[in-house]
C-alpha atoms as a PDB file:
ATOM      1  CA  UNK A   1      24.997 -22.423 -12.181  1.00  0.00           C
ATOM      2  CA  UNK A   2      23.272 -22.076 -15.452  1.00  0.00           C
ATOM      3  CA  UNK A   3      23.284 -18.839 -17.540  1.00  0.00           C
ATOM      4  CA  UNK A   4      20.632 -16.647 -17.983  1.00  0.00           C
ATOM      5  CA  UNK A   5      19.797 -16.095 -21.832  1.00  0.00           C
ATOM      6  CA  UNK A   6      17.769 -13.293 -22.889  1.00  0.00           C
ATOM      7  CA  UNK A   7      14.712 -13.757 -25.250  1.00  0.00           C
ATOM      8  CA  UNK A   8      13.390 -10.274 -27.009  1.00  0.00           C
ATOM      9  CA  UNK A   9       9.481 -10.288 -28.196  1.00  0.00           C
ATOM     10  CA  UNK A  10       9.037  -8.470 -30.947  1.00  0.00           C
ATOM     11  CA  UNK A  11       6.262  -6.563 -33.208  1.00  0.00           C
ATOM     12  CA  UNK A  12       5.382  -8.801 -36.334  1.00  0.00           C
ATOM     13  CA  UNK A  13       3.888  -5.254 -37.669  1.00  0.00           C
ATOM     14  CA  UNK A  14       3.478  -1.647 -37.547  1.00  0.00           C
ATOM     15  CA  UNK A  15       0.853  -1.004 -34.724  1.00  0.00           C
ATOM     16  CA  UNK A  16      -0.127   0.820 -31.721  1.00  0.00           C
ATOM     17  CA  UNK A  17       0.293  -0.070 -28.547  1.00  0.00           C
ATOM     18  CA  UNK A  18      -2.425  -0.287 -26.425  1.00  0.00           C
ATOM     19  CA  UNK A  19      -1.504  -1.841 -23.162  1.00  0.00           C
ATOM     20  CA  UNK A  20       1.267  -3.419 -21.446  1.00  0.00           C
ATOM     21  CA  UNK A  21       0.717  -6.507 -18.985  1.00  0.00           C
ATOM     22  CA  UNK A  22       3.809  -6.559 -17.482  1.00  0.00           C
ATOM     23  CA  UNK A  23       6.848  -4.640 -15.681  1.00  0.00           C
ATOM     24  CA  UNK A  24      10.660  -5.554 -14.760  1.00  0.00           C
ATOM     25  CA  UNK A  25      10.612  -8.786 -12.412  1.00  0.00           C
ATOM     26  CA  UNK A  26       7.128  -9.918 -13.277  1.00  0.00           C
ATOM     27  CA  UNK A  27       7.253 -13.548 -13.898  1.00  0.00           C
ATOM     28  CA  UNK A  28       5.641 -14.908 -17.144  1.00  0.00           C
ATOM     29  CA  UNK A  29       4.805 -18.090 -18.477  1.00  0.00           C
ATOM     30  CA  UNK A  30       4.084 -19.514 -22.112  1.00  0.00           C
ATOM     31  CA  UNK A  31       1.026 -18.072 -23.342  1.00  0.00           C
ATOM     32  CA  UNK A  32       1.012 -15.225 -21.395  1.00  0.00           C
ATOM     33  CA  UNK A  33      -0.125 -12.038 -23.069  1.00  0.00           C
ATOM     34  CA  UNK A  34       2.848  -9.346 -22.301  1.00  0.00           C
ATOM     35  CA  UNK A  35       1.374  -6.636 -24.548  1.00  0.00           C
ATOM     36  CA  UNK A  36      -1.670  -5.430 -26.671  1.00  0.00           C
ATOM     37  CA  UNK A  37      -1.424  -4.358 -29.977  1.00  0.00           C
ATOM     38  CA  UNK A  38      -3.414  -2.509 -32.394  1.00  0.00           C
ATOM     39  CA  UNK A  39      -3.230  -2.347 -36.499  1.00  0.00           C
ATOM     40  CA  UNK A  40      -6.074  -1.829 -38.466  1.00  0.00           C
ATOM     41  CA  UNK A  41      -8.670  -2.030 -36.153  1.00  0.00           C
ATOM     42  CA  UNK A  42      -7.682  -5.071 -34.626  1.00  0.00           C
ATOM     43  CA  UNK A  43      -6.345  -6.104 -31.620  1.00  0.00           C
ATOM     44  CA  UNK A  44      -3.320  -8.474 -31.611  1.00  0.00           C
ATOM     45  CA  UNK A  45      -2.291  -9.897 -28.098  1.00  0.00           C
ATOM     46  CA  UNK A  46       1.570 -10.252 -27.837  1.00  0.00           C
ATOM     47  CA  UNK A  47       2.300 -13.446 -25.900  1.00  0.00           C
ATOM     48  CA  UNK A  48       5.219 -15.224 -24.344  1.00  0.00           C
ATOM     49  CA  UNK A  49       6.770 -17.978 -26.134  1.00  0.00           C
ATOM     50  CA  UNK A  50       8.320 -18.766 -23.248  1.00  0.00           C
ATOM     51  CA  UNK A  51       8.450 -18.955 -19.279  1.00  0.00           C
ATOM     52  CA  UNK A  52      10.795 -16.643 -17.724  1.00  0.00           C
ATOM     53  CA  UNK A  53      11.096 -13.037 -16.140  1.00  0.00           C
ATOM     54  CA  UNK A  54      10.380  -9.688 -17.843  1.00  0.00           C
ATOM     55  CA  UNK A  55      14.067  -7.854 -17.990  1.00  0.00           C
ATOM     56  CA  UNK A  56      12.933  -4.987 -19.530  1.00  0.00           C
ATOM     57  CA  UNK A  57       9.978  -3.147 -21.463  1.00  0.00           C
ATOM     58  CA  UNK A  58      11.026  -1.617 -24.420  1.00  0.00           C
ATOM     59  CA  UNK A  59       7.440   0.198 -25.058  1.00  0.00           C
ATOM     60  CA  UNK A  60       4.613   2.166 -23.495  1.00  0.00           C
ATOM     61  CA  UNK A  61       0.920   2.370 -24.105  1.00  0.00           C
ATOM     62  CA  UNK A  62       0.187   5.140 -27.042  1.00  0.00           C
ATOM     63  CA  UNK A  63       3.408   4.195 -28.789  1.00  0.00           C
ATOM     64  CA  UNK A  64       3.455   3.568 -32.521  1.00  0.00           C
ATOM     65  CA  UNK A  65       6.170   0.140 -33.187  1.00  0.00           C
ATOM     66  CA  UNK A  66       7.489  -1.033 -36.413  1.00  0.00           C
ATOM     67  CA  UNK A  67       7.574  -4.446 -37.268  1.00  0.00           C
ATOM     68  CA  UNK A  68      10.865  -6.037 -35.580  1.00  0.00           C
ATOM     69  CA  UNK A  69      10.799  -3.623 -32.946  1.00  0.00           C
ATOM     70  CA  UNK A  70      11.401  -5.138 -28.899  1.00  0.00           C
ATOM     71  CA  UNK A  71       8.560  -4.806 -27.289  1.00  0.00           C
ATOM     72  CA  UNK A  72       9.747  -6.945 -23.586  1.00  0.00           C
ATOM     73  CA  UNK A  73      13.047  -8.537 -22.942  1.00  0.00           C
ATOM     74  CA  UNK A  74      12.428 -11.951 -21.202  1.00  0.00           C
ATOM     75  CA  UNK A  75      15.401 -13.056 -18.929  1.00  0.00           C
ATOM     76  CA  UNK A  76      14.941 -17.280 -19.545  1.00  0.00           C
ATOM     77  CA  UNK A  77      17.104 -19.350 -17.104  1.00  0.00           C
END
């Protein structure tokens, strides 16, 4: 049986978060935006690198993240 590895997505900078796409169990697939993101007037979409299902989310909408911080834990089989 092969072993589940976790894959965290992060924030690559400070910013607020404006939405989240997904919840525990949702499957995802590469590309798919997980999160949106705002610094300075922008809006950054946060997408999976990989396929897998969401483990956790680490953030709501209205929170302020620092760069590095989880946003979604991806459970990748």
């Amino acid at each position: 049986m092969p072993r589940e590895q976790v894959t965290e997505i992060v924030a690559e900078m400070v910013a607020n978060v404006l939405s989240v796409a997904v919840g525990p169990g949702d499957a995802v697939a590469v590309g798919d935006t997980v999160a949106l993101l705002e610094s300075m007037k922008m809006e950054i979409p946060m997408l999976a690198e990989v396929a897998g299902t969401v483990r956790a989310v680490k953030v709501a909408p209205g929170d302020v993240v620092q760069e590095g911080d989880v946003l979604v834990e991806l459970l990748v089989s």
